[in-house]
N, C-alpha and C. Protein backbone atom coordinates (compact mmCIF):
# COMPACT_ATOMS: atom_id res chain seq x y z
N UNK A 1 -35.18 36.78 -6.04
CA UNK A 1 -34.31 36.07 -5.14
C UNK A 1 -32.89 36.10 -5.72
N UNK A 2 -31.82 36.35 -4.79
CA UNK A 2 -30.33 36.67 -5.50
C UNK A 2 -29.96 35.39 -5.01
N UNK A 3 -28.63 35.25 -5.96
CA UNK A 3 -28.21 33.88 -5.88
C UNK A 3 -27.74 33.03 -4.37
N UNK A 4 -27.16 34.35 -3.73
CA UNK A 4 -27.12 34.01 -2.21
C UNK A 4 -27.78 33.33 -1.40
N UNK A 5 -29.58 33.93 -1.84
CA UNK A 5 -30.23 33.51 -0.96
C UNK A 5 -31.08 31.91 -1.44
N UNK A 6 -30.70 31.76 -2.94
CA UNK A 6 -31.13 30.44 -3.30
C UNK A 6 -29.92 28.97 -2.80
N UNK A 7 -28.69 29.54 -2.46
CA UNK A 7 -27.83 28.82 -2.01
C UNK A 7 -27.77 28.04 -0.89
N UNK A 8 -28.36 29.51 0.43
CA UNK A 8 -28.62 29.10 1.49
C UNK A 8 -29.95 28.70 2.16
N UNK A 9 -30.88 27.87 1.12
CA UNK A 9 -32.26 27.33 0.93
C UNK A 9 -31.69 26.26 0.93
N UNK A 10 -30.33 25.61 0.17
CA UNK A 10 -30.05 24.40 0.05
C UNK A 10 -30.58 23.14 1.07
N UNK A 11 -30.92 22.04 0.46
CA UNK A 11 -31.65 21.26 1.77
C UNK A 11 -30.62 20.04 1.18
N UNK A 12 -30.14 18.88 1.77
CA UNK A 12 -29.39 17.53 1.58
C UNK A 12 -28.20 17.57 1.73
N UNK A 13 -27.24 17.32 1.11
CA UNK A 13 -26.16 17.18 1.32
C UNK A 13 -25.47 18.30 0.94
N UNK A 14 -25.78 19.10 -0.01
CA UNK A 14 -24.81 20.61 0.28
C UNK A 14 -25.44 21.65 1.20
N UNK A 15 -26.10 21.47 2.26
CA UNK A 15 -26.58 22.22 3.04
C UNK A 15 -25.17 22.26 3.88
N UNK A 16 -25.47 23.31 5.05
CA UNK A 16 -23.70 23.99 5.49
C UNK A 16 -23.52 22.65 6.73
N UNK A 17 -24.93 22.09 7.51
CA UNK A 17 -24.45 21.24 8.45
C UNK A 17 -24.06 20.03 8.08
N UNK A 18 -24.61 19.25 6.45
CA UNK A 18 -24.27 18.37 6.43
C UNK A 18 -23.04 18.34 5.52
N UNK A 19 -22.24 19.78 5.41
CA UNK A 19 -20.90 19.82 4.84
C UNK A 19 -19.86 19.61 5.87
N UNK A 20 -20.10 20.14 6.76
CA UNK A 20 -19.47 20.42 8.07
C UNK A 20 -19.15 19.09 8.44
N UNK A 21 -19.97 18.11 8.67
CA UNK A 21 -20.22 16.74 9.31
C UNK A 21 -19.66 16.05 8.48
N UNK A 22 -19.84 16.10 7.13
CA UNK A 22 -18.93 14.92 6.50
C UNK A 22 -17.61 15.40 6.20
N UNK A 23 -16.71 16.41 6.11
CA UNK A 23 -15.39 17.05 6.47
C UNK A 23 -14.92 16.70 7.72
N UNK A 24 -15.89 16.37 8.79
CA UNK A 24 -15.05 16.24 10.07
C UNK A 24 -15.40 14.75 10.50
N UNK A 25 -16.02 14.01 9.49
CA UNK A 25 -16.43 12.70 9.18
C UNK A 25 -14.91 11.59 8.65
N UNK A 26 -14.39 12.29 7.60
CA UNK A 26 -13.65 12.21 6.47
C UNK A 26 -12.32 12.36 7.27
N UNK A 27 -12.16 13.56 8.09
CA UNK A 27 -10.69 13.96 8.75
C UNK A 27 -10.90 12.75 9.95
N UNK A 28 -11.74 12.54 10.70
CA UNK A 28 -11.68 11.56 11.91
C UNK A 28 -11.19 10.24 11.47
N UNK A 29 -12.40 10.22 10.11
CA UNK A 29 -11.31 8.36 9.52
C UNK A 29 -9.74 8.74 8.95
N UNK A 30 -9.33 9.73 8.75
CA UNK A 30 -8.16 9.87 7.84
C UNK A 30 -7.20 9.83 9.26
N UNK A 31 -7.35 10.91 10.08
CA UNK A 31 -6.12 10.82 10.96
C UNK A 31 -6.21 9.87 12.08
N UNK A 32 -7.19 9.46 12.77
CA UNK A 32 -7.53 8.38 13.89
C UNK A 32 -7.67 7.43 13.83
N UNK A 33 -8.13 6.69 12.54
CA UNK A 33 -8.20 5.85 11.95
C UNK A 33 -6.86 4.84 12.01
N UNK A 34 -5.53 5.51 11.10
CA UNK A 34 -4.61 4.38 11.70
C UNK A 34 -3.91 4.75 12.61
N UNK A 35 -4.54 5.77 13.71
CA UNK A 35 -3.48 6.05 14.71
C UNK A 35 -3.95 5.07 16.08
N UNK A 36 -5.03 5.63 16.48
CA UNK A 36 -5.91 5.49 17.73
C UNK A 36 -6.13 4.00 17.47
N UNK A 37 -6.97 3.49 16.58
CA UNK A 37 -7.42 2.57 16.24
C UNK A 37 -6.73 1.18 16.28
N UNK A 38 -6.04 1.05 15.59
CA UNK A 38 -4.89 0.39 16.00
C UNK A 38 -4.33 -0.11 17.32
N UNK A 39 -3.82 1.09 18.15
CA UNK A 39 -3.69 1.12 19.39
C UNK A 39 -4.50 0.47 20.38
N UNK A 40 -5.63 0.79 20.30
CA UNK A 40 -7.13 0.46 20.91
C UNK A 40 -7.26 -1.22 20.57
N UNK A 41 -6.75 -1.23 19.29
CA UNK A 41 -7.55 -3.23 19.01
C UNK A 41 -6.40 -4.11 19.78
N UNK A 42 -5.14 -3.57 19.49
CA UNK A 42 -3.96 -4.30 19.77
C UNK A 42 -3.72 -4.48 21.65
N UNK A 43 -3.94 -3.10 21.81
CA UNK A 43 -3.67 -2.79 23.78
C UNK A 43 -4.50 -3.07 24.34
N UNK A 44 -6.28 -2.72 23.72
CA UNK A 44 -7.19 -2.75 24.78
C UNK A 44 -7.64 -4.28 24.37
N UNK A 45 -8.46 -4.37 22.89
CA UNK A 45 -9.09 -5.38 22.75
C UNK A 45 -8.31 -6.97 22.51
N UNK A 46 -6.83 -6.68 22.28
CA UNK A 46 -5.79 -7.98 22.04
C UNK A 46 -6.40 -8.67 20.83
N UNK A 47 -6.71 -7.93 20.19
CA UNK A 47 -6.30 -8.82 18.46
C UNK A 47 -5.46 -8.20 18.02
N UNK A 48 -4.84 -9.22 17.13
CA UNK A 48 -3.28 -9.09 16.31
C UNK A 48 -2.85 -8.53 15.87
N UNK A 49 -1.99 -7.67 16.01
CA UNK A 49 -1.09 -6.70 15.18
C UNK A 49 -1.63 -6.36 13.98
N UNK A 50 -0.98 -7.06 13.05
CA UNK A 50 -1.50 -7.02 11.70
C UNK A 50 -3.13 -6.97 11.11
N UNK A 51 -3.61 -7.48 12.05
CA UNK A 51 -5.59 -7.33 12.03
C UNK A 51 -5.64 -6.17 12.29
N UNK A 52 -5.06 -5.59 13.02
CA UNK A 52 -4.95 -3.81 13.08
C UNK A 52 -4.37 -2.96 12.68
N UNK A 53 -3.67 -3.04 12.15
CA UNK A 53 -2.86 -2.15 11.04
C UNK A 53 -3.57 -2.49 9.83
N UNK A 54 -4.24 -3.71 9.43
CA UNK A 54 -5.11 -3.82 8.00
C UNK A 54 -6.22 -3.17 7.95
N UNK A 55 -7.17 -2.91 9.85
CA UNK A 55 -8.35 -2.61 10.18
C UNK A 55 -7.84 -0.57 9.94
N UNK A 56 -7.01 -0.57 10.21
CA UNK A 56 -6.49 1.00 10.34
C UNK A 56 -6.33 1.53 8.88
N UNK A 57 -5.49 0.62 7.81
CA UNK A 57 -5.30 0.81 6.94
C UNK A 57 -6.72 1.46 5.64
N UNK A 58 -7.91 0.37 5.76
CA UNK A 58 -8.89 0.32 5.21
C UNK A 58 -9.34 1.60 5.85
N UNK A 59 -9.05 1.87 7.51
CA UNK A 59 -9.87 3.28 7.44
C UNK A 59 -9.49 4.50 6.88
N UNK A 60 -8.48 4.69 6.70
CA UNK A 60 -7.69 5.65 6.48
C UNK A 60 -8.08 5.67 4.72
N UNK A 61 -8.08 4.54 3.62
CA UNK A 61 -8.28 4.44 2.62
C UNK A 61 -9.94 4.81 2.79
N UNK A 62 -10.81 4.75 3.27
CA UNK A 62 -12.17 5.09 3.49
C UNK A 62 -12.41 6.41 3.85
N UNK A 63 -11.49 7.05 4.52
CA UNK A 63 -11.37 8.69 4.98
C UNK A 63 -10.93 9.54 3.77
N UNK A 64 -9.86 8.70 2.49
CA UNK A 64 -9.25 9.47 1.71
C UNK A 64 -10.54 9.55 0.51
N UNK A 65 -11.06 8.24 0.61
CA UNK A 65 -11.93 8.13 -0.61
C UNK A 65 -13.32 8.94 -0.40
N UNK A 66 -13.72 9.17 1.10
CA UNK A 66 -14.57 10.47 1.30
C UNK A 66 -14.35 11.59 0.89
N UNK A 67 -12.91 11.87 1.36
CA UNK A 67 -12.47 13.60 0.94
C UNK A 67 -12.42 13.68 -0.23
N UNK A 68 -12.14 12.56 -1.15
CA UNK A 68 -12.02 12.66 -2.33
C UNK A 68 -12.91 12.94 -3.41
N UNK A 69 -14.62 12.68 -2.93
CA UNK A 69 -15.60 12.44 -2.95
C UNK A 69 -16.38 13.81 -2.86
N UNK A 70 -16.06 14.20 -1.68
CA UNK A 70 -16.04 15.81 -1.11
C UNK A 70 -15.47 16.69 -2.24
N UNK A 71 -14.13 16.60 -2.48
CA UNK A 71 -13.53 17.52 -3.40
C UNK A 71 -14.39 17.20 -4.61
N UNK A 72 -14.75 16.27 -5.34
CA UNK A 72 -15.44 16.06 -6.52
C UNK A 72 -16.79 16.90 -6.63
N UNK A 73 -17.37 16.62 -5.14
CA UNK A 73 -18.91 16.81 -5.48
C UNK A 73 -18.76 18.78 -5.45
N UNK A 74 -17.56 19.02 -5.22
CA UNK A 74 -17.40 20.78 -4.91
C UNK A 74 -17.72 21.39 -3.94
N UNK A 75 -17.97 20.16 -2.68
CA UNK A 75 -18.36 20.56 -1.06
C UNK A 75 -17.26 21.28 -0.54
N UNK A 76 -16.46 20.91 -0.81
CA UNK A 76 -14.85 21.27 -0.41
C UNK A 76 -14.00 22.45 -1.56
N UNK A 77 -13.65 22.97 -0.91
CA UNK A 77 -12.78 23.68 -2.42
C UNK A 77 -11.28 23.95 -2.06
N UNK A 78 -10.45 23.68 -2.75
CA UNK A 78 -8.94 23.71 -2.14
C UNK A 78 -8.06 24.87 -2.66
């Protein structure tokens, strides 16, 4: 068996779908997170400004600390 084909046996979290999913996991909290989000609590649901920009804030810090997580584990390569 060449190394190729022991790679793409991979089963859990470095398998290719569940790389895929947490990269586009990671980018959804990073950029929508304090954009959309925000928008949505303040316009649609009417809680407070600042409850949403803190609620946006934490996501965006939760999106960075995924990718960051990503780059560590070597899912990601830059």
């Amino acid at each position: 068996m060449t190394e190729n084909e022991e790679n793409e046996n991979v089963s859990g979290i470095y398998s290719k779908f569940w790389r895929i999913t947490l990269v586009i996991l990671a980018m959804l909290l990073i950029f929508i997170g304090p954009t959309y989000v925000p928008y949505i609590m303040v316009h649609i649901l009417k809680i407070h400004y600042f409850v949403s920009i803190g609620a946006g804030l934490i996501l965006f810090i939760l999106g960075m600390a995924s990718m960051l997580f990503l780059i560590r584990k070597k899912l990601i390569t830059i």
